[in-house]
N, C-alpha and C. Protein backbone atom coordinates (compact mmCIF):
# COMPACT_ATOMS: atom_id res chain seq x y z
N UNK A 1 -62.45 45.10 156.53
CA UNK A 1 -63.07 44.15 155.65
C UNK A 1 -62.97 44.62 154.20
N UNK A 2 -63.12 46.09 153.93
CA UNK A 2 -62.73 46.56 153.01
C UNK A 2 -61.35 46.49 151.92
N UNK A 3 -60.60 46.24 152.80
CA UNK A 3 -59.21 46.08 152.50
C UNK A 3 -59.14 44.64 152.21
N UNK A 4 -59.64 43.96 152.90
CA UNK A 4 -59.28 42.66 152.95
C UNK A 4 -59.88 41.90 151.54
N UNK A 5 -60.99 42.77 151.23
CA UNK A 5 -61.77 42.00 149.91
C UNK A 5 -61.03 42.93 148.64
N UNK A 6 -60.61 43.71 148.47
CA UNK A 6 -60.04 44.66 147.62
C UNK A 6 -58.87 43.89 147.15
N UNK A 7 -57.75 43.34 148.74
CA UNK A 7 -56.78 42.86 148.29
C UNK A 7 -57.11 41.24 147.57
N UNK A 8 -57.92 40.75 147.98
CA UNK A 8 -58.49 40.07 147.21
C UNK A 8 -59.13 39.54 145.60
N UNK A 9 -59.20 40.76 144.89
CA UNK A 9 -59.90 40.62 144.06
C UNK A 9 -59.22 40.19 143.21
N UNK A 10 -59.93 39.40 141.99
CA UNK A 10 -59.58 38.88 140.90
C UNK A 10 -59.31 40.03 139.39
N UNK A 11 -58.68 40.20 139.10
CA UNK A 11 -59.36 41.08 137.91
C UNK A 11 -60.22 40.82 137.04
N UNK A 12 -60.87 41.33 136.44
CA UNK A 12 -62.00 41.06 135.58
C UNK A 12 -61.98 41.86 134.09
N UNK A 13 -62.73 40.83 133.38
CA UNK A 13 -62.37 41.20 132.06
C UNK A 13 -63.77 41.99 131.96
N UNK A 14 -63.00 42.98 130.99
CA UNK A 14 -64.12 43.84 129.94
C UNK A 14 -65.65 43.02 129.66
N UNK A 15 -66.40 43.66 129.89
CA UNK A 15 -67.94 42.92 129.76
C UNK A 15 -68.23 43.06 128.22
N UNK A 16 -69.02 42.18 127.83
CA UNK A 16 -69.98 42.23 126.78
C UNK A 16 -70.67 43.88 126.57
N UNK A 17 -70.41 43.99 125.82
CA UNK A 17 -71.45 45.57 125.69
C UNK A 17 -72.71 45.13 124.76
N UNK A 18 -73.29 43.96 124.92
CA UNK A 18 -74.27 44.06 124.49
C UNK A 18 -75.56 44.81 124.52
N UNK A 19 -75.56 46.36 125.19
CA UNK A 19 -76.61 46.89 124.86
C UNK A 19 -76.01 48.05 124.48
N UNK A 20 -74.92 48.43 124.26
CA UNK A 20 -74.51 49.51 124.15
C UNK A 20 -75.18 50.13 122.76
N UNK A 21 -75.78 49.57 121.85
CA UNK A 21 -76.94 50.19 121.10
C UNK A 21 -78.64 50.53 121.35
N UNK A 22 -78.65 50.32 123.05
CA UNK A 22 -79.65 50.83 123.29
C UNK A 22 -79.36 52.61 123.86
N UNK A 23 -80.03 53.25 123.36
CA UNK A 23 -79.67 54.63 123.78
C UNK A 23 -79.96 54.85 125.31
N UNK A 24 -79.55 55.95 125.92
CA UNK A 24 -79.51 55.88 127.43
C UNK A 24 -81.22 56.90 127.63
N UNK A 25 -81.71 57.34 126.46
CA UNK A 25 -83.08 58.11 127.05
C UNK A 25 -84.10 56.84 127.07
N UNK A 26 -84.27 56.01 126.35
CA UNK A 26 -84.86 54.39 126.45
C UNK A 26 -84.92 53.85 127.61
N UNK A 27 -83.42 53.38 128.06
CA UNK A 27 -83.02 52.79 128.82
C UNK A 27 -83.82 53.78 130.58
N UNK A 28 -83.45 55.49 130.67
CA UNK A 28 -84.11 55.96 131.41
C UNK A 28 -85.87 55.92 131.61
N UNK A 29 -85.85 55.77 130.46
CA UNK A 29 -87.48 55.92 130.55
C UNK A 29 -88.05 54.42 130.82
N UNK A 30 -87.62 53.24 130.12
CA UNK A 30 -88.10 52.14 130.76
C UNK A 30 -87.85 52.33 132.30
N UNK A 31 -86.62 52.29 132.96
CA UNK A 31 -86.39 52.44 133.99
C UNK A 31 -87.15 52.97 134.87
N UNK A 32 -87.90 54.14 134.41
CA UNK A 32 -89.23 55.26 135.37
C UNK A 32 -90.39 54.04 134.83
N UNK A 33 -90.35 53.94 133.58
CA UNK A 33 -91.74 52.70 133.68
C UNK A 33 -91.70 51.84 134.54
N UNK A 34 -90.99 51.18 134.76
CA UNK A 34 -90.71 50.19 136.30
C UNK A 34 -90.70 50.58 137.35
N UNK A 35 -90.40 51.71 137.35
CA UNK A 35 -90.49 52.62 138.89
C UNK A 35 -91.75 52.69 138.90
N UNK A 36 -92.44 53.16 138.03
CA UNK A 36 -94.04 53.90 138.38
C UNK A 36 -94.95 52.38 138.61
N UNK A 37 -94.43 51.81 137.99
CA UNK A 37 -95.12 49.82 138.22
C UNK A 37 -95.13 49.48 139.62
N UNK A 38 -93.62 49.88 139.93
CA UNK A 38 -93.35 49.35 141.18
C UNK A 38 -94.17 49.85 142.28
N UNK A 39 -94.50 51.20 142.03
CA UNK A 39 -95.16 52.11 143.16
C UNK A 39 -96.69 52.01 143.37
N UNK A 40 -96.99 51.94 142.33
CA UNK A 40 -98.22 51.37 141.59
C UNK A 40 -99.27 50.09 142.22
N UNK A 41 -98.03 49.18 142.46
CA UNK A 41 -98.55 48.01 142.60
C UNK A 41 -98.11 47.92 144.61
N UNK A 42 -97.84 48.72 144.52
CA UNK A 42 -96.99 48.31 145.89
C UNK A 42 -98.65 49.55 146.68
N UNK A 43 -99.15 50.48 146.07
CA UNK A 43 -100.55 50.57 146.91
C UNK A 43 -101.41 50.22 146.77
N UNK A 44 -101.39 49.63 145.09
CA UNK A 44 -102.77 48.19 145.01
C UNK A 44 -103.04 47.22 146.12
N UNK A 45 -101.33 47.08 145.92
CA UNK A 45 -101.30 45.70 147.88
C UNK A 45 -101.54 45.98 148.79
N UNK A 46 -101.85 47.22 149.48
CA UNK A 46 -102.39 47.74 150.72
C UNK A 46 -103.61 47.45 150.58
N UNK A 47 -104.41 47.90 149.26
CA UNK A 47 -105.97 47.79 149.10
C UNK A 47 -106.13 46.25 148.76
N UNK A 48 -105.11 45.55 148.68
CA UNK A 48 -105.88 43.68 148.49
C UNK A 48 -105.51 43.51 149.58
N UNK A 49 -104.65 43.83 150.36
CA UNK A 49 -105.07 43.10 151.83
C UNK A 49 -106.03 43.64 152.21
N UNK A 50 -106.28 45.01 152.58
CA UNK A 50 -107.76 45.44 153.46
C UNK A 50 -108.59 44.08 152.96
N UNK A 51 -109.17 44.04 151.10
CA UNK A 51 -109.82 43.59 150.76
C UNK A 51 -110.26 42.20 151.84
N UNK A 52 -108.96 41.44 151.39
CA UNK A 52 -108.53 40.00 151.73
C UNK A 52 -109.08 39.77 153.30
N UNK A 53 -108.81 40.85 154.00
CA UNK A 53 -108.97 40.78 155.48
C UNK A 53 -110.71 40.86 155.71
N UNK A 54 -111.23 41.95 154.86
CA UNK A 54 -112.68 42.20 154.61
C UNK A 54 -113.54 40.89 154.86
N UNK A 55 -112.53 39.94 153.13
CA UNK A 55 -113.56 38.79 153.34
C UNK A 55 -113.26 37.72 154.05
N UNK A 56 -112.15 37.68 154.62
CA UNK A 56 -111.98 36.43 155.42
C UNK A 56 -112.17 36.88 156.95
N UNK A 57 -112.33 37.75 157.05
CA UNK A 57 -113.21 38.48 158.32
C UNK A 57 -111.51 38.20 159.60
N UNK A 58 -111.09 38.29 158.85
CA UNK A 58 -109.85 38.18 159.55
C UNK A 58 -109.33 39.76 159.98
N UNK A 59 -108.11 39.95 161.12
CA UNK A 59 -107.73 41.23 161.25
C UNK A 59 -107.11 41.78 160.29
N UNK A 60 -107.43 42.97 160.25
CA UNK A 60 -105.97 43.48 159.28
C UNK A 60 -104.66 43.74 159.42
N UNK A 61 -104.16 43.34 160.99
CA UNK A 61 -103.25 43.29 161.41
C UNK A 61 -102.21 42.15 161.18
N UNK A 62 -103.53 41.27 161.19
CA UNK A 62 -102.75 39.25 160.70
C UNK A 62 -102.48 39.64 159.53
N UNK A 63 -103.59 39.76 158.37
CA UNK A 63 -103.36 40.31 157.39
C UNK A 63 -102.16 41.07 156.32
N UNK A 64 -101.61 42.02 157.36
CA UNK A 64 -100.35 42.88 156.75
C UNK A 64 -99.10 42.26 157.46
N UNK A 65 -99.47 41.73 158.42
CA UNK A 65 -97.78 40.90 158.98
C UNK A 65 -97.60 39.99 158.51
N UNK A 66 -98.38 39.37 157.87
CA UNK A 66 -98.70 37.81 157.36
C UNK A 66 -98.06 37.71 155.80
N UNK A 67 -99.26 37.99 155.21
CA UNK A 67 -99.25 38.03 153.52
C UNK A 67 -98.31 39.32 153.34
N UNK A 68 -99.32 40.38 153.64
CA UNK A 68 -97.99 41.66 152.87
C UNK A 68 -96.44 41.66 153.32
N UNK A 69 -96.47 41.13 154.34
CA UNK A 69 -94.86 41.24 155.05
C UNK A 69 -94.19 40.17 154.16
N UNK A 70 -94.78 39.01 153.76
CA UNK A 70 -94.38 38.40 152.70
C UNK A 70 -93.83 38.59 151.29
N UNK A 71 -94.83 39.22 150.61
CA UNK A 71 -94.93 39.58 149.06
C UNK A 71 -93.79 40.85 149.06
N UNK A 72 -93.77 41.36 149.88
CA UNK A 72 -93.12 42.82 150.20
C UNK A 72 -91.49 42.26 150.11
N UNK A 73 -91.24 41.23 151.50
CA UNK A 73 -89.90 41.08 151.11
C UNK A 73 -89.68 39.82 150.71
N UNK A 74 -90.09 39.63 149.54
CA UNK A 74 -89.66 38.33 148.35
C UNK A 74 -88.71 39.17 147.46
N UNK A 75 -88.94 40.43 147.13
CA UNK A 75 -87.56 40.97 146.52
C UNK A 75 -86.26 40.55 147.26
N UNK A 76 -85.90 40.81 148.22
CA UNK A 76 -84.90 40.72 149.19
C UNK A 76 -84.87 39.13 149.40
N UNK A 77 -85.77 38.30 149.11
CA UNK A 77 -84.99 37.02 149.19
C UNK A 77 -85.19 36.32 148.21
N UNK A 78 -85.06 36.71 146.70
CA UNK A 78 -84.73 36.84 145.52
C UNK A 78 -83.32 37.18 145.34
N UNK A 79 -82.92 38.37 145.97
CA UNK A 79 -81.62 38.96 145.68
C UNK A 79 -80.61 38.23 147.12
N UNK A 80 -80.67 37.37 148.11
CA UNK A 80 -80.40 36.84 149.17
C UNK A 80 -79.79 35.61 148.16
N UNK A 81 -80.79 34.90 147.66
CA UNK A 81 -80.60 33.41 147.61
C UNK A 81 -79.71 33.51 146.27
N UNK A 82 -80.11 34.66 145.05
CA UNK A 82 -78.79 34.99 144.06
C UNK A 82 -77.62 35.06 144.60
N UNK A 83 -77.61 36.23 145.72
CA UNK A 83 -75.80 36.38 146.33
C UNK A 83 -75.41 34.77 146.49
N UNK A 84 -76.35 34.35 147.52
CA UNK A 84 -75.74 33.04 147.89
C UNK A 84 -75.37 31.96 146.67
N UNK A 85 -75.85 31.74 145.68
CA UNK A 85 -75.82 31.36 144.38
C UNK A 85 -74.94 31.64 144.23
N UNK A 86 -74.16 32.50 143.85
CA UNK A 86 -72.69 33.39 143.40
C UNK A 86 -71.66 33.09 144.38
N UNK A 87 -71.98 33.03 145.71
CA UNK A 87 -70.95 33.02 146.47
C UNK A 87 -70.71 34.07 146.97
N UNK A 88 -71.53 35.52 147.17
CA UNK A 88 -71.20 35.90 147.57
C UNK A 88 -72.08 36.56 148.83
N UNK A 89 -71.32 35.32 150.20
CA UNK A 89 -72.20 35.84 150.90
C UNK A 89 -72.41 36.92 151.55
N UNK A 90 -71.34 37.65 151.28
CA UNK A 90 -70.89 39.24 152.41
C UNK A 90 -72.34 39.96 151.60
N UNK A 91 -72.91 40.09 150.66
CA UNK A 91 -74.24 40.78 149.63
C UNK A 91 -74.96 40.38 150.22
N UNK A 92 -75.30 38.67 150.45
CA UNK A 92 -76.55 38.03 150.92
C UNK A 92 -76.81 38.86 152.45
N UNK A 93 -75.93 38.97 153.18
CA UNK A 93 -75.98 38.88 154.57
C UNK A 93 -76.36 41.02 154.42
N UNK A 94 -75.55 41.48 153.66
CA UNK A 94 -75.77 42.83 153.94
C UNK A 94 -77.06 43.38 153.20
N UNK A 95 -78.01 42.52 152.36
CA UNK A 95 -79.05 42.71 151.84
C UNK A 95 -79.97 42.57 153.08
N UNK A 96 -79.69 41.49 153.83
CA UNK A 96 -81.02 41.67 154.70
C UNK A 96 -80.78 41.98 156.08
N UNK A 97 -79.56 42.90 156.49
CA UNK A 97 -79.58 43.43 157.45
C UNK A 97 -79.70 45.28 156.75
N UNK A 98 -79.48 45.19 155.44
CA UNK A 98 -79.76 46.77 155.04
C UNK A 98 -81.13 46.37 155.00
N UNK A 99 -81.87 45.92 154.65
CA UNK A 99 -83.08 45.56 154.36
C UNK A 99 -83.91 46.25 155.78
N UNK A 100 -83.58 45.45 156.83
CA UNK A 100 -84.10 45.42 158.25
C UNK A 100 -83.71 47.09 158.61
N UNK A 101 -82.34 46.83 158.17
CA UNK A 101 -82.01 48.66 159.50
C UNK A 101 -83.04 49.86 158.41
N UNK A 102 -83.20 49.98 157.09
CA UNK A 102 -83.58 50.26 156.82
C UNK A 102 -85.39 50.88 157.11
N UNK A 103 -85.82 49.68 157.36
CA UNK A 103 -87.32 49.45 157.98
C UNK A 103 -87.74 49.87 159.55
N UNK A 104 -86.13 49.85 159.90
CA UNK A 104 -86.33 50.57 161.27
C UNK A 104 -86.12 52.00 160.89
N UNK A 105 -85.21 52.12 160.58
CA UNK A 105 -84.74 53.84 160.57
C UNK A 105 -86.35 54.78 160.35
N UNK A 106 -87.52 53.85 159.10
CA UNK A 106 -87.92 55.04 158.38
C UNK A 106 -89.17 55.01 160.05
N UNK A 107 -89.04 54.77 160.47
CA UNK A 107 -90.01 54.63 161.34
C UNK A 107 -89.64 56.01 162.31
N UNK A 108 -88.76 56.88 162.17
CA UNK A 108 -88.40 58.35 162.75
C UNK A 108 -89.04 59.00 161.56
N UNK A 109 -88.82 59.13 160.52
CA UNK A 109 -89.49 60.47 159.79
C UNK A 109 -91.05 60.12 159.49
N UNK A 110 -91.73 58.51 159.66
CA UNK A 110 -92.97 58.46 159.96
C UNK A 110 -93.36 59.50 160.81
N UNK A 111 -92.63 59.11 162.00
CA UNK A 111 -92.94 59.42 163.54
C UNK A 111 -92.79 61.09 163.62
N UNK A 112 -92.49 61.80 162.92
CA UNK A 112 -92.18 63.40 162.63
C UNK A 112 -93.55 63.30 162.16
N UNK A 113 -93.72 62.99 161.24
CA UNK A 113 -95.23 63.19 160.01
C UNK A 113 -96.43 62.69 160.42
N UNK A 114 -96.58 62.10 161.68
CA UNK A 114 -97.65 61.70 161.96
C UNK A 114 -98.24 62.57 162.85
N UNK A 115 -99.16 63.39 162.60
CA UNK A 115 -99.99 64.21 163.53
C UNK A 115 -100.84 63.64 164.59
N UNK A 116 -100.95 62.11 164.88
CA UNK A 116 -101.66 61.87 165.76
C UNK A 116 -100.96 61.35 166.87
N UNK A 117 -99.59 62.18 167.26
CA UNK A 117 -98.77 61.67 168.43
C UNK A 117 -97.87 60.35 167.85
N UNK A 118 -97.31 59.87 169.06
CA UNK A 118 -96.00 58.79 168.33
C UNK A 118 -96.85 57.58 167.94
N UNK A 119 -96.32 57.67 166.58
CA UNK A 119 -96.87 56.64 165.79
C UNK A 119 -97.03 54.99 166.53
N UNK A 120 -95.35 54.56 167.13
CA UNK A 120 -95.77 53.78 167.70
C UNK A 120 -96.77 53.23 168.72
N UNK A 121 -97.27 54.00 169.23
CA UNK A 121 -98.74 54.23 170.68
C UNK A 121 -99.90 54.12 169.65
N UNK A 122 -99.78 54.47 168.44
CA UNK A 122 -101.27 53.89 167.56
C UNK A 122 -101.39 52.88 167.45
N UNK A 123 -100.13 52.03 167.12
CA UNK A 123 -100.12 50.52 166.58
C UNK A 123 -100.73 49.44 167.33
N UNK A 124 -101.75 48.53 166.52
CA UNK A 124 -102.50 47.63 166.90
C UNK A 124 -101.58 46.43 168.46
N UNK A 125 -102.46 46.60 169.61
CA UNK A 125 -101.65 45.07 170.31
C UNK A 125 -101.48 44.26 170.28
N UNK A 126 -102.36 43.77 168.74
CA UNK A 126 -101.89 42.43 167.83
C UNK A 126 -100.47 42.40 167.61
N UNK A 127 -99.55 43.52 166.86
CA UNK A 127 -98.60 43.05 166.65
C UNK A 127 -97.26 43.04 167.47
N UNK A 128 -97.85 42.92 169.38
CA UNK A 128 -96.98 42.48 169.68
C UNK A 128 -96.72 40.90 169.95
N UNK A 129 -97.56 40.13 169.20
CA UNK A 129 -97.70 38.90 168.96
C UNK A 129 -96.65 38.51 167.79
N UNK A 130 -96.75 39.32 167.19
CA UNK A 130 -95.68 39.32 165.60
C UNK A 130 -94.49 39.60 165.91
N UNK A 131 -94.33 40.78 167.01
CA UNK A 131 -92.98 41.03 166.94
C UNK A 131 -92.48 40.13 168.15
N UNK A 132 -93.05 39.30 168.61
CA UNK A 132 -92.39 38.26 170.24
C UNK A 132 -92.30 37.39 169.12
N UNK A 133 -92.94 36.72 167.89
CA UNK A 133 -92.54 36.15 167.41
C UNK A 133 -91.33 36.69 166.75
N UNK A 134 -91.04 37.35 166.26
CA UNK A 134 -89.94 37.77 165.10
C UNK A 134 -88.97 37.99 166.12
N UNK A 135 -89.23 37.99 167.18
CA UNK A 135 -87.99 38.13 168.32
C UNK A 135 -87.06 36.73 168.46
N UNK A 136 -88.68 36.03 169.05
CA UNK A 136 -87.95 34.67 169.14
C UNK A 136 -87.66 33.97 167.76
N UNK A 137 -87.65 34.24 166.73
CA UNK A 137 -87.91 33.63 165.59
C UNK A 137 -85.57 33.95 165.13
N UNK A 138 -85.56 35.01 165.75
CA UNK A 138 -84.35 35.44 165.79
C UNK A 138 -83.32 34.79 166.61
């Protein structure tokens, strides 16, 4: 497939260097400002769902499969529906299967770090309601 899109390609012209007067220690340091945002906000959202679940007396299991599984991957179908926009669907399609293998994989070095035996045997029996859905949903 590699070959096949390579022999493919169009050439492309020289880009705009329109920032090339921003210096690259700027450019790094905004860059960590967005990182530290990103990280930031991404454990605020653990603590508004508990919240959310608190007051709607709902589980926190509905809760994090529901809403957070949402908000979480709207990046990824932001950058899905762009590829597709462009045309290019080989991006769209490998965004959300890197996306997925990804989310599986980290679930081994959880499973190392968790001192209370295999992580999976903790997990609520709510979400095998989520995942028969996401099965059949497939």
């Amino acid at each position: 497939m590699f070959r096949l899109e390579r022999s493919h390609q169009t050439p492309v012209q020289a880009a705009s260097l329109r920032y090339e007067q921003i210096p690259a220690r700027r450019v790094h340091f905004r860059f960590a400002l967005a990182a530290a945002a990103v990280i930031v906000a991404g454990i605020w959202l653990s603590f508004i769902g508990d919240e959310i679940g608190k007051a709607t007396g709902w589980n926190a299991s509905f809760v994090g499969s529901l809403f957070l599984a949402i908000s979480t991957s709207a990046p990824e179908l932001v950058v899905t529906i762009t590829a597709l926009r462009l045309g290019a669907i080989d991006m769209a399609v490998a965004d959300v299967l890197g996306a997925n293998m990804l989310a599986i994989a980290i679930i081994a070095p959880v499973d190392l770090a968790y001192a209370g035996g295999f992580v999976l045997s903790s997990v609520s029996s709510t979400h095998l309601i989520t995942a028969a859905v996401a099965v059949m949903w497939q």
